[in-house]
Protein backbone atom coordinates (compact mmCIF):
# COMPACT_ATOMS: atom_id res chain seq x y z
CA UNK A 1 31.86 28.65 61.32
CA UNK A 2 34.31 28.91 63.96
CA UNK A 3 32.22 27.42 66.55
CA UNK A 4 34.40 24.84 67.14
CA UNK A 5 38.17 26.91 67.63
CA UNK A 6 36.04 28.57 70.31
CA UNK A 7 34.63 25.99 72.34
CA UNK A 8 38.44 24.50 72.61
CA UNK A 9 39.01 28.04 74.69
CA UNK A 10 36.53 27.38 77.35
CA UNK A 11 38.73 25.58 80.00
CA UNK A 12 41.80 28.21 79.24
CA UNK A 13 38.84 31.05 80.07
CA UNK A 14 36.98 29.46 83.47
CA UNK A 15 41.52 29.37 84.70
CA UNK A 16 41.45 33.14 83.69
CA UNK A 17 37.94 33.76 85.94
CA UNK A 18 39.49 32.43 88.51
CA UNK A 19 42.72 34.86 88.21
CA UNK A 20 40.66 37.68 87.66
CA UNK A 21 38.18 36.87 91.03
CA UNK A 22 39.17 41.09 91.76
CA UNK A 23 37.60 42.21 89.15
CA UNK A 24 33.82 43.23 88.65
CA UNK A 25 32.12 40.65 87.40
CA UNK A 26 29.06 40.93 84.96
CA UNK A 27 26.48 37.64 85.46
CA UNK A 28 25.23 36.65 82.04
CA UNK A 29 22.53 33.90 82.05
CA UNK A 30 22.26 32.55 78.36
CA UNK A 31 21.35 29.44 76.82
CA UNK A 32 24.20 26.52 75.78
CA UNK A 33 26.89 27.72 72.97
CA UNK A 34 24.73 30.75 72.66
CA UNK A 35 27.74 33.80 72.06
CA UNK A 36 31.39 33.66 71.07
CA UNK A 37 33.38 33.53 73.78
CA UNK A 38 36.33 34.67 72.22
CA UNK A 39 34.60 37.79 72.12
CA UNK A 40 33.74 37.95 75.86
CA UNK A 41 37.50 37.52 76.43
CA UNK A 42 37.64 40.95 74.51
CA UNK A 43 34.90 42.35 76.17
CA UNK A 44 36.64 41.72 79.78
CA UNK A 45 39.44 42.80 78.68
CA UNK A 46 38.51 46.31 77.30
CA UNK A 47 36.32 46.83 80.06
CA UNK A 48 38.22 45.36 83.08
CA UNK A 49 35.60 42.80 84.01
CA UNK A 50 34.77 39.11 84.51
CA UNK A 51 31.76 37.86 82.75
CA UNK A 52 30.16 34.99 84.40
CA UNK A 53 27.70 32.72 82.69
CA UNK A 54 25.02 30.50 83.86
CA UNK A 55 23.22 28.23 80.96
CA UNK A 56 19.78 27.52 80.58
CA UNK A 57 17.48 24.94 78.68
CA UNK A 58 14.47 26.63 78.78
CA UNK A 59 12.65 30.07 79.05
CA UNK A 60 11.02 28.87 82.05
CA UNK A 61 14.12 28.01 83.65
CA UNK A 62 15.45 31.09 82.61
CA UNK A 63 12.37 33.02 84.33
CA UNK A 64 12.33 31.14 87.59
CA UNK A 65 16.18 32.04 87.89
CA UNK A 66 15.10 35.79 87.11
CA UNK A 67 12.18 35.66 89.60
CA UNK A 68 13.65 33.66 92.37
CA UNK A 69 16.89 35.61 93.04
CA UNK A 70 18.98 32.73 92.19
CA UNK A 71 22.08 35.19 91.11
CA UNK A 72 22.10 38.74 91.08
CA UNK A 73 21.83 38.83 86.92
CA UNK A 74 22.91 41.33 84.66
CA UNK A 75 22.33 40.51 81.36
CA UNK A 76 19.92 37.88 80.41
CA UNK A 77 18.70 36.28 76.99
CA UNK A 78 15.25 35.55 77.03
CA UNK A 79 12.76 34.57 73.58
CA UNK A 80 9.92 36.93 72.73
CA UNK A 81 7.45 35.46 75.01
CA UNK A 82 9.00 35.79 78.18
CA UNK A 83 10.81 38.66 77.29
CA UNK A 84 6.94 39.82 77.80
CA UNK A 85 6.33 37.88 80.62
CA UNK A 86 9.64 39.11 82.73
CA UNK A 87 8.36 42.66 81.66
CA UNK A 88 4.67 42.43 82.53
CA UNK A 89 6.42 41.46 85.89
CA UNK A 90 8.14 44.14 86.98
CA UNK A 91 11.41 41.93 86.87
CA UNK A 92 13.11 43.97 83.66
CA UNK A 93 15.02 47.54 83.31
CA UNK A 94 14.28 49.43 80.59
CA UNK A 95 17.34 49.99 78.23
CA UNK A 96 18.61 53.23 78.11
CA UNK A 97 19.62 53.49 74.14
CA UNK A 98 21.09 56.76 74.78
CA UNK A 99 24.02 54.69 76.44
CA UNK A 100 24.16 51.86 73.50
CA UNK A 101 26.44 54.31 71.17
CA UNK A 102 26.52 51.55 68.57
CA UNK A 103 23.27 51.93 68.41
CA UNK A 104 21.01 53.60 65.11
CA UNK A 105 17.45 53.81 64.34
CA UNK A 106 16.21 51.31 61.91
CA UNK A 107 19.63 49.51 61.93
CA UNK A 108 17.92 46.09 62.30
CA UNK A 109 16.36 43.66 59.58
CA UNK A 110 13.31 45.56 58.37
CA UNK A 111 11.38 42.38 58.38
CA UNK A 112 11.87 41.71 62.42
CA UNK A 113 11.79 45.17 63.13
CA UNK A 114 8.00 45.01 61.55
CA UNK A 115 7.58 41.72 63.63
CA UNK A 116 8.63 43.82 66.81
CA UNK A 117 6.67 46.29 66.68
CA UNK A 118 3.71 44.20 65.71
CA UNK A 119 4.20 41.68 68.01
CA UNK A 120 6.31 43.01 70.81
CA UNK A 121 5.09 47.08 70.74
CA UNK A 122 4.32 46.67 74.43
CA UNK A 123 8.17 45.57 75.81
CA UNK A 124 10.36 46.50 73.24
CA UNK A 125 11.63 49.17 75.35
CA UNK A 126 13.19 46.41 77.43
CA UNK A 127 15.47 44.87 74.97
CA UNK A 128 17.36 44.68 71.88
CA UNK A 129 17.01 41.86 69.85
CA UNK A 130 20.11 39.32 69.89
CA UNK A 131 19.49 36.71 67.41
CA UNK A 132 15.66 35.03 65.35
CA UNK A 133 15.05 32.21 63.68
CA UNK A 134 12.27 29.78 62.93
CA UNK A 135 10.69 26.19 63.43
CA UNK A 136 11.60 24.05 60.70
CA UNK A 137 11.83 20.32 60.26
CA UNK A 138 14.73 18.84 60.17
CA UNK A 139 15.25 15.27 58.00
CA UNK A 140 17.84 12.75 57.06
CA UNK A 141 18.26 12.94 53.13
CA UNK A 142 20.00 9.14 52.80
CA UNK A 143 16.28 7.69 53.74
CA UNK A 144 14.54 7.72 50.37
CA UNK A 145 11.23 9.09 49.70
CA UNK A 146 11.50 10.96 52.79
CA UNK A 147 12.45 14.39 51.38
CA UNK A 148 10.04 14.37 49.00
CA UNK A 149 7.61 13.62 51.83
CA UNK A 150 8.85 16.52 53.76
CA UNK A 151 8.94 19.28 50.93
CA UNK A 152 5.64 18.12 49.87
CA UNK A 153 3.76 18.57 53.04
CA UNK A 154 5.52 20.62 55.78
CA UNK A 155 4.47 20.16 59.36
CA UNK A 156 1.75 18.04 57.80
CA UNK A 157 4.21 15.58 58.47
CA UNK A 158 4.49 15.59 62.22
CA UNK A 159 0.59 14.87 62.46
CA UNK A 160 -0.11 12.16 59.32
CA UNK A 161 2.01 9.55 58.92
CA UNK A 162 0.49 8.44 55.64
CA UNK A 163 2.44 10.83 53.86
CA UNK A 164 5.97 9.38 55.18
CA UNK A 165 7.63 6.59 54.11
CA UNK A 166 6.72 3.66 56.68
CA UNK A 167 8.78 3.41 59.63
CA UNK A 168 9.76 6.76 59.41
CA UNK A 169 10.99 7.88 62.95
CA UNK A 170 9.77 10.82 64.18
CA UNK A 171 11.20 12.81 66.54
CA UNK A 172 8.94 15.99 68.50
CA UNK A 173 10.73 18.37 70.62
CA UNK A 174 9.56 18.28 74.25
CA UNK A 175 8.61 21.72 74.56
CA UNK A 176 4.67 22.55 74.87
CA UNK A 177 4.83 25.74 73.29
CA UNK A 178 6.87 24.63 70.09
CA UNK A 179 4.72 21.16 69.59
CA UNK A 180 1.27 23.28 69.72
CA UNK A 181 3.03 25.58 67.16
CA UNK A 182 3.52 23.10 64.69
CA UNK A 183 0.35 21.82 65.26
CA UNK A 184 -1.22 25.05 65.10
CA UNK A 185 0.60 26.05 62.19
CA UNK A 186 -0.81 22.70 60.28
CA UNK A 187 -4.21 23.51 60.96
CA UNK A 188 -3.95 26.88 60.15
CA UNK A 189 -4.69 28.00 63.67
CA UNK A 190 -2.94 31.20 65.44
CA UNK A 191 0.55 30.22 67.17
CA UNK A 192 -1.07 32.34 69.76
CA UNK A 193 -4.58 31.41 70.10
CA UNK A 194 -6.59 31.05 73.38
CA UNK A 195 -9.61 29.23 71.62
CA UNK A 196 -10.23 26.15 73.55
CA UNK A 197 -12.10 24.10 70.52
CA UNK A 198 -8.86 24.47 68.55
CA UNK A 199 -6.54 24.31 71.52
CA UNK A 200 -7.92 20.72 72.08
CA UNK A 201 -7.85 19.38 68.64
CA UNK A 202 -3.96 20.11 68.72
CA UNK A 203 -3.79 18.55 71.96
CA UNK A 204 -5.71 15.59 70.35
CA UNK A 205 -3.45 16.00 67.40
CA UNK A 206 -0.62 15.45 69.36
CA UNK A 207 -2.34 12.66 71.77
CA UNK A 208 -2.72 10.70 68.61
CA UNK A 209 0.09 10.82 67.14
CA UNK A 210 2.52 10.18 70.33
CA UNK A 211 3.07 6.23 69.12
CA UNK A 212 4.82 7.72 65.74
CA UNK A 213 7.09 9.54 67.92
CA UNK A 214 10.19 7.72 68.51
CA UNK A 215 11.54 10.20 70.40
CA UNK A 216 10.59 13.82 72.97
CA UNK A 217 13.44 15.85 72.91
CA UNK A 218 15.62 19.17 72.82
CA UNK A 219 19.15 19.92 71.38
CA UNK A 220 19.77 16.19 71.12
CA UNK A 221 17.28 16.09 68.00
CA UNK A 222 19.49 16.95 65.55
CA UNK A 223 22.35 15.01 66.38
CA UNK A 224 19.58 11.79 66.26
CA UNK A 225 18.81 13.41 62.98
CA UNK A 226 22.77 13.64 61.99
CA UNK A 227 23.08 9.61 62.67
CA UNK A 228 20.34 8.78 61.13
CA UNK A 229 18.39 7.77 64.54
CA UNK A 230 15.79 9.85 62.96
CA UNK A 231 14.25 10.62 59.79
CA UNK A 232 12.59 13.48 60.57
CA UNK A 233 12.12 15.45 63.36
CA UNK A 234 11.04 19.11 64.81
CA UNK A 235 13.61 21.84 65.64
CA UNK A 236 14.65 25.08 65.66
CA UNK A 237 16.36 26.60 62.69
CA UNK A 238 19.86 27.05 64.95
CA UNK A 239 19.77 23.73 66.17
CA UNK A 240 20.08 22.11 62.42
CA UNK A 241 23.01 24.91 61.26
CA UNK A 242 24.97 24.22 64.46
CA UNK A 243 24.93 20.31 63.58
CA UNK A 244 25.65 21.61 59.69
CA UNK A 245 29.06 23.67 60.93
CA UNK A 246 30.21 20.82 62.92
CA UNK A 247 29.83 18.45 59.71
CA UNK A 248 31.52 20.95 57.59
CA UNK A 249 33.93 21.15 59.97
CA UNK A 250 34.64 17.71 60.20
CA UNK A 251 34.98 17.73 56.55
CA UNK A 252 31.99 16.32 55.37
CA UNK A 253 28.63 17.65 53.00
CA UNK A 254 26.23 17.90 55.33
CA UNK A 255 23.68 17.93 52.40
CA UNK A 256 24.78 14.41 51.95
CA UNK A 257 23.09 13.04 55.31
CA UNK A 258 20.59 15.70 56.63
CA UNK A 259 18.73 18.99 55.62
CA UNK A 260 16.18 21.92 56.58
CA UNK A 261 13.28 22.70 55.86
CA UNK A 262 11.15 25.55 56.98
CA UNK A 263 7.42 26.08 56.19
CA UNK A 264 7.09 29.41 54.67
CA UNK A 265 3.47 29.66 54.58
CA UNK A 266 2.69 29.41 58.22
CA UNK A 267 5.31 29.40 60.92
CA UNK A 268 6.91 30.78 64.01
CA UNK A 269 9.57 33.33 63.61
CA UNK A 270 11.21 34.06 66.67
CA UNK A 271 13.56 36.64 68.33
CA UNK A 272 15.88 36.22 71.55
CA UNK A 273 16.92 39.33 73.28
CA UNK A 274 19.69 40.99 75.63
CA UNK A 275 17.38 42.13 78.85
CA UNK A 276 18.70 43.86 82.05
CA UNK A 277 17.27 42.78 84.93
CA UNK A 278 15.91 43.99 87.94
CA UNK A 279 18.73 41.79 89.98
CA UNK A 280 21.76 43.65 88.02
CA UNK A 281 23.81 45.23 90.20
CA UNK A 282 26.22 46.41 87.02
CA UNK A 283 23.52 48.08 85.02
CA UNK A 284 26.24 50.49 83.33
CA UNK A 285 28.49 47.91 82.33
CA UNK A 286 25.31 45.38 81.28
CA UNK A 287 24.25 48.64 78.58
CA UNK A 288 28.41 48.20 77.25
CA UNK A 289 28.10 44.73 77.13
CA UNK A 290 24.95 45.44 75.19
CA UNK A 291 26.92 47.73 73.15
CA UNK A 292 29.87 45.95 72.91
CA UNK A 293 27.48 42.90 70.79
CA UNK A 294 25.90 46.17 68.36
CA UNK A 295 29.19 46.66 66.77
CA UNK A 296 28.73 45.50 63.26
CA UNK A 297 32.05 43.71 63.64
CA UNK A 298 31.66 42.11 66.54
CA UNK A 299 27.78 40.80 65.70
CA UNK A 300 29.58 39.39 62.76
CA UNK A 301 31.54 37.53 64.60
CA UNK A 302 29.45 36.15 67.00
CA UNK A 303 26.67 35.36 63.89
CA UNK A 304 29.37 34.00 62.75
CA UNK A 305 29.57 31.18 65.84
CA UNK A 306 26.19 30.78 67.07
CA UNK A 307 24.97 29.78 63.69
CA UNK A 308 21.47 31.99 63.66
CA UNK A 309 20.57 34.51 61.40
CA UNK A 310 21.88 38.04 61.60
CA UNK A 311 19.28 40.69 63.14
CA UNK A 312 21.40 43.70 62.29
CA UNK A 313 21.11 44.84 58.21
CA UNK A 314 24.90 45.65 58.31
CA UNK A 315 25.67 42.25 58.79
CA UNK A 316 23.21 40.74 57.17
CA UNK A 317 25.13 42.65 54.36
CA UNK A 318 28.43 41.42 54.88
CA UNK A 319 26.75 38.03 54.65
CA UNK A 320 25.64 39.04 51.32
CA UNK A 321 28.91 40.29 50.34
CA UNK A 322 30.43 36.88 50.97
CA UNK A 323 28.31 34.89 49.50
CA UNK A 324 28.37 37.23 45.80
CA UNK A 325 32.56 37.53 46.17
CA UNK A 326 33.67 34.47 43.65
CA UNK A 327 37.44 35.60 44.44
CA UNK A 328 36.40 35.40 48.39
CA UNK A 329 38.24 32.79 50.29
CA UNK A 330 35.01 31.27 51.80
CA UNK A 331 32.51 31.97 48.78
CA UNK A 332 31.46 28.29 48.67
CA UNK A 333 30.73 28.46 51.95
CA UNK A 334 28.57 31.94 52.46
CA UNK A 335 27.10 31.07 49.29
CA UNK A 336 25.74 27.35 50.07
CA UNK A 337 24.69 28.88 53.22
CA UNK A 338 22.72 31.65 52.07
CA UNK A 339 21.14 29.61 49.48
CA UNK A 340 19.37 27.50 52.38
CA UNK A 341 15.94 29.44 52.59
CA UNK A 342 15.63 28.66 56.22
CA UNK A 343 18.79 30.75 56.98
CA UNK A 344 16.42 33.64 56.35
CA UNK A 345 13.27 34.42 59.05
CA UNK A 346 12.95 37.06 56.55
CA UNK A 347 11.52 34.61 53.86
CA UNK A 348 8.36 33.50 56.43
CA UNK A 349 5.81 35.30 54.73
CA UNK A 350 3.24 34.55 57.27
CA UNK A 351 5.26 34.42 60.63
CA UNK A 352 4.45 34.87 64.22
CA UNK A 353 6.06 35.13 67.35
CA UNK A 354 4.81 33.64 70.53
CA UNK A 355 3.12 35.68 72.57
CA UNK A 356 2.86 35.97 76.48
CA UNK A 357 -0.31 35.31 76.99
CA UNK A 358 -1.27 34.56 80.66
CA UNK A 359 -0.07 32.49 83.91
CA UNK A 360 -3.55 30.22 83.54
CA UNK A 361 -2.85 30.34 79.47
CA UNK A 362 0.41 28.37 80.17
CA UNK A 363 -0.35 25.84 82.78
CA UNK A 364 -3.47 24.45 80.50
CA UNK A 365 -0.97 24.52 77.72
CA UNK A 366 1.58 22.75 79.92
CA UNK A 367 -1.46 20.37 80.79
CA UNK A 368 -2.45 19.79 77.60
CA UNK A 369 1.01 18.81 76.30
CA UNK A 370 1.34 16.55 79.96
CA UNK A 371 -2.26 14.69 78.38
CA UNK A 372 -0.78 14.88 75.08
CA UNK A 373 2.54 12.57 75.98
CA UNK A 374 0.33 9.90 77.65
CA UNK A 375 1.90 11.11 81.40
């Protein structure tokens, strides 16, 4: 929600770095608009440090910066899957909790907590979990028929144009790992699975269906989406609430042009997470910047900007409380936000993360995707 009041800080924060070039310096590498860096101001301030941030568009990008040395990282926010990866490794530090004083047994969502230990038992040592969300499809409302469309058949849409409205532009986000997903999860297939029969019909899946796609893309999907560039078109839950705050912002309904939805049936549910390094030279001061993001208050806040779902219960409760206060100041707003089921990972009955699976798993993947797009 106050996404915006932040980024108009950023250029008034790289003068300070450059005042403050005696200080230590903490190297963050994170993904775009991914933490409030109002509250990194605090942070340095309270702890007498520079934080330094690199941005990333991928996990793979974010691995190859890990594994090559580029910077000598400290803190690092990988998803699930190469949280794994970076672990199996040797290229993470396990966190020390008994340094994280914020920190409380069972103090996260019970729902991802479940999904961690199912999914993540074997590196969960190595990092506490930052933000999750889910896949969801994202479609202009001011198109008609196409809502019903989307509501009606889920991912179903992606791979079978029949149900759509004709000429409905599609767009498919350019990632191999997401676009198997929702192929995966329309079949009824494993997000993870290493079968090669059903590997292949996604792949075909996909191959087939790359003339509906108007568009391969990231980030800029939802803005296509916003504009009405797109009806319809794949992304991740945080990408379509970002676009939302900036409409509401801007002092529009965003319900009015564009909405979510989220297969509840079958989907990914995934979870980013603060990692140390093997290249942090600041390990101490990584576990308080860790710390610093447990504080209920301060994960409020920052929930607050990034736009994705809370992973601690205490704020997940706050978020409750706002959106039940009728006397509150921003009611309307908790309470249309909460309403949206795809705020909640917690209402995926059947989720699954991705898994890191192998080196050879992800190049035929990559491959596969590569035959997929007609390259």
């Amino acid at each position: 929600m106050k996404k915006l009041l932040t980024l108009g800080l950023l250029a008034a924060s790289a003068f300070s770095l450059a005042a403050c070039s005696n200080k230590q310096t903490l190297r963050l590498l994170n993904w775009g608009d991914y933490i409030n860096e109002d509250l990194v101001k605090e942070f340095e301030k309270e702890n007498n440090c520079v934080v330094k941030s690199d941005d990333v568009s991928t996990n793979e990008i974010m691995y190859s910066n890990i594994k090559t040395n580029k910077a000598k990282y400290d803190i690092a926010v990988p998803s699930d899957y190469m949280i794994s990866k970076l672990q199996k490794d040797g290229l993470l530090n396990p966190i020390d909790k008994s340094k994280l004083t914020n920190y409380k047994e069972n103090m996260f969502r019970t729902e991802l907590q479940t999904l961690i230990d199912t999914d993540a038992s074997e590196y969960k040592d190595y990092f506490i979990p930052y933000f999750w969300g889910t896949l969801g499809i994202m479609y202009n409302t001011t198109n008609e028929g196409v809502e019903e469309a989307v509501l009606a058949n889920g991912f179903k849409c992606l791979f079978d144009t029949t149900v759509l409205p004709k000429n409905t532009k599609i767009g498919m986000y350019d990632c191999a790992r997401d676009a198997f997903a929702a192929a995966e999860a329309y079949k009824g297939y494993s997000l993870n699975t290493t079968d090669e029969n059903e590997l292949k019909e996604c792949r075909d899946l996909l191959k087939n269906n790359k003339k509906n796609y108007d568009r391969y893309g990231g980030d800029d999907l939802k803005q296509a989406v916003a504009e009405g560039n797109l009806d319809i078109a794949l992304v991740y839950s945080g990408d379509y609430f970002d676009q939302r705050y900036t409409f509401i912002a801007d002092g529009y309904n965003p319900d009015d042009t564009f909405k979510l939805y989220a297969p509840t049936e079958k989907n990914n549910v995934f979870f980013d997470g603060l990692v140390i390094p093997k290249t942090s030279e600041k390990i101490d001061l990584a576990h308080k910047f860790i710390d610093f993001f447990l504080d209920a208050d301060n994960s409020f806040e920052n929930t607050d900007f990034v736009g994705y779902a809370p992973v601690i219960e205490e704020v997940y409760q706050m978020y409750v409380e706002l959106s039940t206060d009728t006397e509150g100041e921003d009611y309307e707003y908790y309470r249309d936000l909460m309403a949206i089921d795809a705020y909640d990972p917690a209402k995926i009955t059947n989720g699954e993360s991705y898994k890191y699976i192998s080196k050879e798993f992800d190049e035929t993947l990559e491959n596969y995707f590569y035959e997929a797009k007609g390259n």
